[in-house]
PDB file of N, CA and C in Angstrom:
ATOM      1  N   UNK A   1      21.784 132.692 156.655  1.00  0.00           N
ATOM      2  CA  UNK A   1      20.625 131.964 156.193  1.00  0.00           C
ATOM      3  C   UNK A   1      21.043 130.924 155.159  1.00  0.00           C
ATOM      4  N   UNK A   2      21.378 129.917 155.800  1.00  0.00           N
ATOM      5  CA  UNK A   2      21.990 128.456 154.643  1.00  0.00           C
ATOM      6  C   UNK A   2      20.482 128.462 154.022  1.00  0.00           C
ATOM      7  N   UNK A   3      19.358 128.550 154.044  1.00  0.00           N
ATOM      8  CA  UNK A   3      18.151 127.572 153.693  1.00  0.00           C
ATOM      9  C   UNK A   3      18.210 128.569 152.234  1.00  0.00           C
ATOM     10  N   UNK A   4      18.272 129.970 152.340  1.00  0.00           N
ATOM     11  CA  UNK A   4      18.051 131.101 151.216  1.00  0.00           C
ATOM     12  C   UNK A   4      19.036 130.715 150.351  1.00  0.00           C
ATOM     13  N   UNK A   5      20.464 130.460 151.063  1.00  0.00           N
ATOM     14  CA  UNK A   5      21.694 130.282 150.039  1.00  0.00           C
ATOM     15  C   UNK A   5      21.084 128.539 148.776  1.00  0.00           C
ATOM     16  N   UNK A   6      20.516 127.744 149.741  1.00  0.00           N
ATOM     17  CA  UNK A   6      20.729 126.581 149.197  1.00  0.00           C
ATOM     18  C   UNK A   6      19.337 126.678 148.232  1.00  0.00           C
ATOM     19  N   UNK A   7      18.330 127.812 147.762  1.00  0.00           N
ATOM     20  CA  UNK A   7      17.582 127.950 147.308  1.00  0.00           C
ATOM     21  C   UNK A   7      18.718 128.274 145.912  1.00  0.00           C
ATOM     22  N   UNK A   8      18.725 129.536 146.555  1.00  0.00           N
ATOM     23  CA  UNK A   8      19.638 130.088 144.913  1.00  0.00           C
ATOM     24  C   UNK A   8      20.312 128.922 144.039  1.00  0.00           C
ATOM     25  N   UNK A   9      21.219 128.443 145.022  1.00  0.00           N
ATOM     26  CA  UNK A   9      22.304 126.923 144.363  1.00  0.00           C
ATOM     27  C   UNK A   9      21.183 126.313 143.362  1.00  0.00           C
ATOM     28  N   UNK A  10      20.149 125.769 144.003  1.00  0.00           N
ATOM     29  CA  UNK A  10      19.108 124.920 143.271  1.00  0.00           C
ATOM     30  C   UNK A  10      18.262 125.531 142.170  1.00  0.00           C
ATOM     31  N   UNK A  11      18.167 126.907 142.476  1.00  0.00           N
ATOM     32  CA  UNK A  11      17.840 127.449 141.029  1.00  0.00           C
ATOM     33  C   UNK A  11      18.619 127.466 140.239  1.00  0.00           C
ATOM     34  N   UNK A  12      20.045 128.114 140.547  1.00  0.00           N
ATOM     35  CA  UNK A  12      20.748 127.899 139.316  1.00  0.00           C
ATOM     36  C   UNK A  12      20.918 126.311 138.656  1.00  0.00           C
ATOM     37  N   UNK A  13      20.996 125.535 139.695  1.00  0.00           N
ATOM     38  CA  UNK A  13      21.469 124.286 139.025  1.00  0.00           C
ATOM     39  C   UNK A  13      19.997 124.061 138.084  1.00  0.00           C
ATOM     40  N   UNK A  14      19.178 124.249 138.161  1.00  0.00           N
ATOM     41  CA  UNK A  14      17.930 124.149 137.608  1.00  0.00           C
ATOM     42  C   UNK A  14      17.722 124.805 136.119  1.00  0.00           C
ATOM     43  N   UNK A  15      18.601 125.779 136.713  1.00  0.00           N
ATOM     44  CA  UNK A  15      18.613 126.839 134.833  1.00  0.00           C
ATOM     45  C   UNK A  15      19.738 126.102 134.090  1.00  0.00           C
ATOM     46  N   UNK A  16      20.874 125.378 134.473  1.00  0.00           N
ATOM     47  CA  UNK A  16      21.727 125.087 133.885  1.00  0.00           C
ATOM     48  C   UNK A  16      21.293 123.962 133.082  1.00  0.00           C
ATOM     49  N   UNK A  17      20.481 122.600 133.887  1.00  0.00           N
ATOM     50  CA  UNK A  17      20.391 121.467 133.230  1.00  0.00           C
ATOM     51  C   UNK A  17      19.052 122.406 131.781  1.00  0.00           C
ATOM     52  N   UNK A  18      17.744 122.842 132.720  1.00  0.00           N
ATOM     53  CA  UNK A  18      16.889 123.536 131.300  1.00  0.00           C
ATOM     54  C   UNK A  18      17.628 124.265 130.043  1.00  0.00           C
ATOM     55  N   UNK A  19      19.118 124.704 130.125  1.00  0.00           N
ATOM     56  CA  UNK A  19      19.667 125.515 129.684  1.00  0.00           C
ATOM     57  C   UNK A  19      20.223 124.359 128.359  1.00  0.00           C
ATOM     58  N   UNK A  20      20.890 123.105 129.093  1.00  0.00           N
ATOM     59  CA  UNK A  20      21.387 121.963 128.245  1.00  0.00           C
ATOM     60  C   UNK A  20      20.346 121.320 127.747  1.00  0.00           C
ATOM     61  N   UNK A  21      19.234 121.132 128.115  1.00  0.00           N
ATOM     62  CA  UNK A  21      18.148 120.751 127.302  1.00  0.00           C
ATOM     63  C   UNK A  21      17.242 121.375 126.425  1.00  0.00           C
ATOM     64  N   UNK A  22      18.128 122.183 126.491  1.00  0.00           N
ATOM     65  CA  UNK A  22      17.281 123.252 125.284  1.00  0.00           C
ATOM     66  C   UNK A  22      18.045 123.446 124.115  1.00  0.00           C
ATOM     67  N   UNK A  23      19.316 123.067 124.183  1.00  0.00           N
ATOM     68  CA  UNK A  23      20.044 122.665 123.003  1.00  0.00           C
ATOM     69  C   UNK A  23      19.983 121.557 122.123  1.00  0.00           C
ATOM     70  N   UNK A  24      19.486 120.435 122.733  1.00  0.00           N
ATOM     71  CA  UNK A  24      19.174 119.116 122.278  1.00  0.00           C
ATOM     72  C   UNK A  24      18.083 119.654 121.192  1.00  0.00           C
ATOM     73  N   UNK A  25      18.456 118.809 119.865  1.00  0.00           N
ATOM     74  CA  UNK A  25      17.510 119.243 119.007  1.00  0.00           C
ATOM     75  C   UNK A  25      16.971 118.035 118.888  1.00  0.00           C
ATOM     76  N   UNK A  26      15.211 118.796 118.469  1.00  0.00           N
ATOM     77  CA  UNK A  26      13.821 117.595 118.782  1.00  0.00           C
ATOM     78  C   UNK A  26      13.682 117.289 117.205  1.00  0.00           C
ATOM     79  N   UNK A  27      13.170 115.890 117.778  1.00  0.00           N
ATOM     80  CA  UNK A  27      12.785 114.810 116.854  1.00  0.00           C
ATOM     81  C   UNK A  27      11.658 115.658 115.707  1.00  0.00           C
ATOM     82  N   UNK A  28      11.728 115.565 114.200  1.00  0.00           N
ATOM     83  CA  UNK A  28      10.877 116.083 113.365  1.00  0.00           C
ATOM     84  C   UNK A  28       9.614 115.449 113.456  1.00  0.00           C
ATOM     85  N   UNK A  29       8.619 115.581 112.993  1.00  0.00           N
ATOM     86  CA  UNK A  29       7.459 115.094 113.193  1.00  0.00           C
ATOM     87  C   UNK A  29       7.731 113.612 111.460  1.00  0.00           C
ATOM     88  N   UNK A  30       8.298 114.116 110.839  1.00  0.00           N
ATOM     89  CA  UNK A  30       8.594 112.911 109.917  1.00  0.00           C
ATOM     90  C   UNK A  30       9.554 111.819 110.544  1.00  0.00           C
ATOM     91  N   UNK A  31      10.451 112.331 111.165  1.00  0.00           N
ATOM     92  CA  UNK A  31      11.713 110.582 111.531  1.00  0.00           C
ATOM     93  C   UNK A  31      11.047 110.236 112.859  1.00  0.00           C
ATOM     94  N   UNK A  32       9.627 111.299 113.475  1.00  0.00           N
ATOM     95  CA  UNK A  32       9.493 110.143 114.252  1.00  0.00           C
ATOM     96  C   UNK A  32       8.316 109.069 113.892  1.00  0.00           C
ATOM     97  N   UNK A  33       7.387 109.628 113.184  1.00  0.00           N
ATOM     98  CA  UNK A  33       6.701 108.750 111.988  1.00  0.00           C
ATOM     99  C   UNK A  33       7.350 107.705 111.647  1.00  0.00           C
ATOM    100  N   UNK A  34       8.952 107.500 111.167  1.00  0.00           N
ATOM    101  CA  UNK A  34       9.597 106.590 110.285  1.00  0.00           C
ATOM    102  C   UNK A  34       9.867 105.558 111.239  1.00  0.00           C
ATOM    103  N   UNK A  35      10.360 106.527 112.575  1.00  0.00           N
ATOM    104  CA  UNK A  35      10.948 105.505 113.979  1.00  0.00           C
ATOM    105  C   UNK A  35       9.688 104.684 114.653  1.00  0.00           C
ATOM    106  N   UNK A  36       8.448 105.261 114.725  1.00  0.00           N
ATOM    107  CA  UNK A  36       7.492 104.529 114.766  1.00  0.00           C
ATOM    108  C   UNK A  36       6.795 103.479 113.832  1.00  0.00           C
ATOM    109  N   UNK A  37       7.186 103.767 112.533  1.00  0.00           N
ATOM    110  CA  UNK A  37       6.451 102.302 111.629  1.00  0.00           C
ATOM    111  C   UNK A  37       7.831 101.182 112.040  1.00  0.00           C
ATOM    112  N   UNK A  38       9.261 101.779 111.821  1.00  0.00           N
ATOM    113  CA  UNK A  38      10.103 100.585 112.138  1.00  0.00           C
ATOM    114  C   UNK A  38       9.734 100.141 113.654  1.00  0.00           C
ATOM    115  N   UNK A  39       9.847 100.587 114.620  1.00  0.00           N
ATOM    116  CA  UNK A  39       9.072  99.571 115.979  1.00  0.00           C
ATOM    117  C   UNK A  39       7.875  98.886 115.717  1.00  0.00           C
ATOM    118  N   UNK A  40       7.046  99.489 114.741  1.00  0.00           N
ATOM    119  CA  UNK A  40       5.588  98.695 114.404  1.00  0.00           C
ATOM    120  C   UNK A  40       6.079  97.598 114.017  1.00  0.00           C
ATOM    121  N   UNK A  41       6.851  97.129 112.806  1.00  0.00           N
ATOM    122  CA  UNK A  41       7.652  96.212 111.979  1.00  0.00           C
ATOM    123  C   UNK A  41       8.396  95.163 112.875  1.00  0.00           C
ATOM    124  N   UNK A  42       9.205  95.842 113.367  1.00  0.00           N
ATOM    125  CA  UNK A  42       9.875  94.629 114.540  1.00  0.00           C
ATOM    126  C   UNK A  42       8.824  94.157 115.214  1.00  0.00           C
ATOM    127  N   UNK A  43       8.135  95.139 115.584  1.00  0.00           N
ATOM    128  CA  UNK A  43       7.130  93.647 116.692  1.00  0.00           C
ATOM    129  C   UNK A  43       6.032  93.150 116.110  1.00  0.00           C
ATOM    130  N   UNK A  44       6.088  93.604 114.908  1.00  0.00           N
ATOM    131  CA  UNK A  44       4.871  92.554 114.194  1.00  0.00           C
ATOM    132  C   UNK A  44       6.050  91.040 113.884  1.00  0.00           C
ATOM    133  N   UNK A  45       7.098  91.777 113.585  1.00  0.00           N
ATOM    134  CA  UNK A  45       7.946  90.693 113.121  1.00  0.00           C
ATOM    135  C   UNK A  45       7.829  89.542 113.823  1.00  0.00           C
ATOM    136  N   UNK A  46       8.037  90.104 115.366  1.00  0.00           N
ATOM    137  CA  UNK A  46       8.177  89.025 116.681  1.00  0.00           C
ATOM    138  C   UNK A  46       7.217  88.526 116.785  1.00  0.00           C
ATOM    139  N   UNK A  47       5.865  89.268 116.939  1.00  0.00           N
ATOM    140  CA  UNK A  47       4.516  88.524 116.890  1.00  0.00           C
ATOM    141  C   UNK A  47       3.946  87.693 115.650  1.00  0.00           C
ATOM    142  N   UNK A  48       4.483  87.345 114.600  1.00  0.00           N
ATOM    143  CA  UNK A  48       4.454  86.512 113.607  1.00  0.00           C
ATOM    144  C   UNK A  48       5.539  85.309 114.152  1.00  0.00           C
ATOM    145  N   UNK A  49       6.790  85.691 114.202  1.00  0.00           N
ATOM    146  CA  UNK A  49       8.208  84.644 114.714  1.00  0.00           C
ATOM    147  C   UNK A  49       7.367  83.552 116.107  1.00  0.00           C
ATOM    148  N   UNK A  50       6.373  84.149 117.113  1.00  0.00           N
ATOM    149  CA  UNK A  50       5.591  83.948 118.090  1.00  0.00           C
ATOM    150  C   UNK A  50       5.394  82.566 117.871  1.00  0.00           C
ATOM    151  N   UNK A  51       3.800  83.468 116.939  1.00  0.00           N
ATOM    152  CA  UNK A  51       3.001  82.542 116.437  1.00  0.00           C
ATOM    153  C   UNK A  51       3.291  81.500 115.343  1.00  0.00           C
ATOM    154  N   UNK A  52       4.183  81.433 114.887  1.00  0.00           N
ATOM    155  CA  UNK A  52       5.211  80.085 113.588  1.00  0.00           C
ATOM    156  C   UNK A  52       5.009  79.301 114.968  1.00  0.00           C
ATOM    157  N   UNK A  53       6.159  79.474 115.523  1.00  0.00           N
ATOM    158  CA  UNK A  53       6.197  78.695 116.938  1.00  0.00           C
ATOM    159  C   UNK A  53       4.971  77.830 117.381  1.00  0.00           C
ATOM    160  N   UNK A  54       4.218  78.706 117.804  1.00  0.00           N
ATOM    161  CA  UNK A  54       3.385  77.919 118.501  1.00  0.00           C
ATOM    162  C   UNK A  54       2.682  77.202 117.663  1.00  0.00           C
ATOM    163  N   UNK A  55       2.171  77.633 116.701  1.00  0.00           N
ATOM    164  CA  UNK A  55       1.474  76.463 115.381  1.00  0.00           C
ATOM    165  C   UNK A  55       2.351  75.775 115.358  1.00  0.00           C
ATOM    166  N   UNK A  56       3.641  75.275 115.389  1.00  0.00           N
ATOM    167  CA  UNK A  56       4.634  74.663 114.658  1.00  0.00           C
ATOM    168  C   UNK A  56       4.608  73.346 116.131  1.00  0.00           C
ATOM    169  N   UNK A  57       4.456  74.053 117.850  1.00  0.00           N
ATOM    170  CA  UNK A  57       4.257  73.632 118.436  1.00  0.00           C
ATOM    171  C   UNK A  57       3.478  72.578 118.477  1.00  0.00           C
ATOM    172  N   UNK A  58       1.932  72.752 118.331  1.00  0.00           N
ATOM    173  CA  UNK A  58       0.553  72.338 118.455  1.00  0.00           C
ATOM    174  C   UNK A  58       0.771  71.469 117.267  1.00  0.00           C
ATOM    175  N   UNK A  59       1.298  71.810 116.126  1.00  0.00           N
ATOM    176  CA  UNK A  59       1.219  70.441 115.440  1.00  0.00           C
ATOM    177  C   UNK A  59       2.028  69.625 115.228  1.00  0.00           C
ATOM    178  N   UNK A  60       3.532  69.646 116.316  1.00  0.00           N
ATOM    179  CA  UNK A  60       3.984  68.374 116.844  1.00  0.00           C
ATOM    180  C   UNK A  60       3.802  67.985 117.533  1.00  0.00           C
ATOM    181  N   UNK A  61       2.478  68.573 118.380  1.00  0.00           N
ATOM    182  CA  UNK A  61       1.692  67.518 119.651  1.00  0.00           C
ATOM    183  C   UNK A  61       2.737  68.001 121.356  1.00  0.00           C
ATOM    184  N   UNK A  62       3.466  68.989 121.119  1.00  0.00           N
ATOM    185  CA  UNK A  62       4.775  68.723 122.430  1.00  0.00           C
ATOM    186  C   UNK A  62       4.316  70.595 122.517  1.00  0.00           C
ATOM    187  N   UNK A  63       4.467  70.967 123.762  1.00  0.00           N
ATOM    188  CA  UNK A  63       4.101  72.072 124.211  1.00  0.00           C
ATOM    189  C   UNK A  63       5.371  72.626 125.373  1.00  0.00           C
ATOM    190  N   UNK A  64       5.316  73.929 126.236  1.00  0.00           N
ATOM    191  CA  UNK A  64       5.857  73.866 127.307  1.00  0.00           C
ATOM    192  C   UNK A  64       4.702  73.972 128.344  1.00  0.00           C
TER     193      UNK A  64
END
């Protein structure tokens, strides 16, 4: 019975990877707070860097 054998294979391979991901240690509820205001920051950054631009655009009259 290959179909029974290739069950087992796939469970184990299944316990092994859950097995390595259960070692990975999780993000605290504080650094990911911290990791989330710094992504807030960069893209406010960009969305300010944006908008310079385009005002800066519109009032030399030249666009794309």
């Amino acid at each position: 019975m290959t179909r029974g054998n290739q069950r087992d294979q796939d469970r184990l391979k299944a316990q092994k990877k859950a097995a390595a991901n259960a070692k990975k240690p999780k993000e605290s509820a504080s650094s990911l707070a911290k990791r989330k205001e710094a992504d807030a920051e960069i893209l406010r950054a960009k969305q300010k860097k944006k908008e310079d631009e385009k005002a800066e655009a519109a009032a030399t009259g030249g666009g794309k």
